[in-house]
Protein backbone atom coordinates (compact mmCIF):
# COMPACT_ATOMS: atom_id res chain seq x y z
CA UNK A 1 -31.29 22.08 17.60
CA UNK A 2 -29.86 25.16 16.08
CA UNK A 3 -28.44 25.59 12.14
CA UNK A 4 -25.84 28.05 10.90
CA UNK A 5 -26.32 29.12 7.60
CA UNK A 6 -24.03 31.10 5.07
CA UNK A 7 -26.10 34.38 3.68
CA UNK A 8 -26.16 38.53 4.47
CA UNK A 9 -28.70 40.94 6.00
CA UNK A 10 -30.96 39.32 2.33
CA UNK A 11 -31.15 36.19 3.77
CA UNK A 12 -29.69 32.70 2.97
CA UNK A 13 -27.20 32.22 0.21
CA UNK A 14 -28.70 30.33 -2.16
CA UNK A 15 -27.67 32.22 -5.28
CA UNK A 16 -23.82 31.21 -3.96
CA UNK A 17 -24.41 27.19 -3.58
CA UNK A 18 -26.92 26.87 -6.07
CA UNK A 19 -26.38 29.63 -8.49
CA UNK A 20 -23.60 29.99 -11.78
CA UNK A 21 -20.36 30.18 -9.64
CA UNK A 22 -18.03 27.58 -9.27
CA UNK A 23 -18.04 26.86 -5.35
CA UNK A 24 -19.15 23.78 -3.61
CA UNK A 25 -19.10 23.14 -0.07
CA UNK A 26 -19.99 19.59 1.40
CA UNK A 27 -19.21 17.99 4.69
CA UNK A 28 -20.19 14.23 4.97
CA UNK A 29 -19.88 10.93 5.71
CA UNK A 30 -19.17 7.77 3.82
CA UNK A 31 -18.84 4.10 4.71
CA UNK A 32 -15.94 2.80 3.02
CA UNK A 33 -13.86 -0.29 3.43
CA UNK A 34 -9.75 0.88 3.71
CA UNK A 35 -9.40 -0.17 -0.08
CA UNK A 36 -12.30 2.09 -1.52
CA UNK A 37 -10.94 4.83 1.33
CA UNK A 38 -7.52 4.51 -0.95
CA UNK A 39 -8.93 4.40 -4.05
CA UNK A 40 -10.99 7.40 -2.86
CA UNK A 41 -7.76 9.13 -2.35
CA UNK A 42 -6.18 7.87 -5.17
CA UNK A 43 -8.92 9.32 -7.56
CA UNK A 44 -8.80 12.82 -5.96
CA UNK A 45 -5.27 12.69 -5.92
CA UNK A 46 -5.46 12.17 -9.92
CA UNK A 47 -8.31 14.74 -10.23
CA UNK A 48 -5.99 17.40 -8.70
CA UNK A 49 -3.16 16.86 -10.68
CA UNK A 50 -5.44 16.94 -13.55
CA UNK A 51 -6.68 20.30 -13.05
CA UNK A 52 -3.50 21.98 -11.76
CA UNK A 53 -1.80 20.98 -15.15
CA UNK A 54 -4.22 23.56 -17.12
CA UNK A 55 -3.00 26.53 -15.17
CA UNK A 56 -4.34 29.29 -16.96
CA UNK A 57 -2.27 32.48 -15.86
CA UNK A 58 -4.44 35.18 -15.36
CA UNK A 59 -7.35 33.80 -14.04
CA UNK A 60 -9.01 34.22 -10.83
CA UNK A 61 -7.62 31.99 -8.18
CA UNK A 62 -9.60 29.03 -6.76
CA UNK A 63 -8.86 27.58 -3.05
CA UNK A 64 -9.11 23.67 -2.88
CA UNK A 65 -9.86 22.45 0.18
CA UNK A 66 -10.13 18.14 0.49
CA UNK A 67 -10.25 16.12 3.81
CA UNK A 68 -10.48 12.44 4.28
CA UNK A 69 -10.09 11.23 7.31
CA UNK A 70 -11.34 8.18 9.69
CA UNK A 71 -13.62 8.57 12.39
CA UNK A 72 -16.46 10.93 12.46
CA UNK A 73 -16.25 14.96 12.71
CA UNK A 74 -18.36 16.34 14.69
């Protein structure tokens, strides 16, 4: 079994996932009945709308990336 890993010629990036800056990358899985699946949504949905209502012009941009979906990815 082989593992990709993000890092440079220094080696893994651990400074980048576990370090000061804001970035988070996880890809999971999560059994949920359809009702905490919507409420899941629901919630993120909120949290979004949340955070894009303190726009701050002038600060460094952020990409947002959210997928929830049924079935497994493989």
């Amino acid at each position: 079994m082989s593992a990709t890993e993000i890092g440079d010629e220094h080696g893994p990036a651990h400074e980048l996932f576990f370090g000061d800056e804001p970035f988070f990358l996880n890809i999971g899985h999560m059994d949920l009945s359809r009702e905490k699946a919507t409420e899941l949504k629901r919630r993120l949905w909120a949290v979004l709308e949340d955070f894009e209502t303190e726009n701050t012009p002038g600060s460094p941009e952020y990409t947002v990336a959210l997928m929830l979906v049924r079935g497994a990815v493989n």
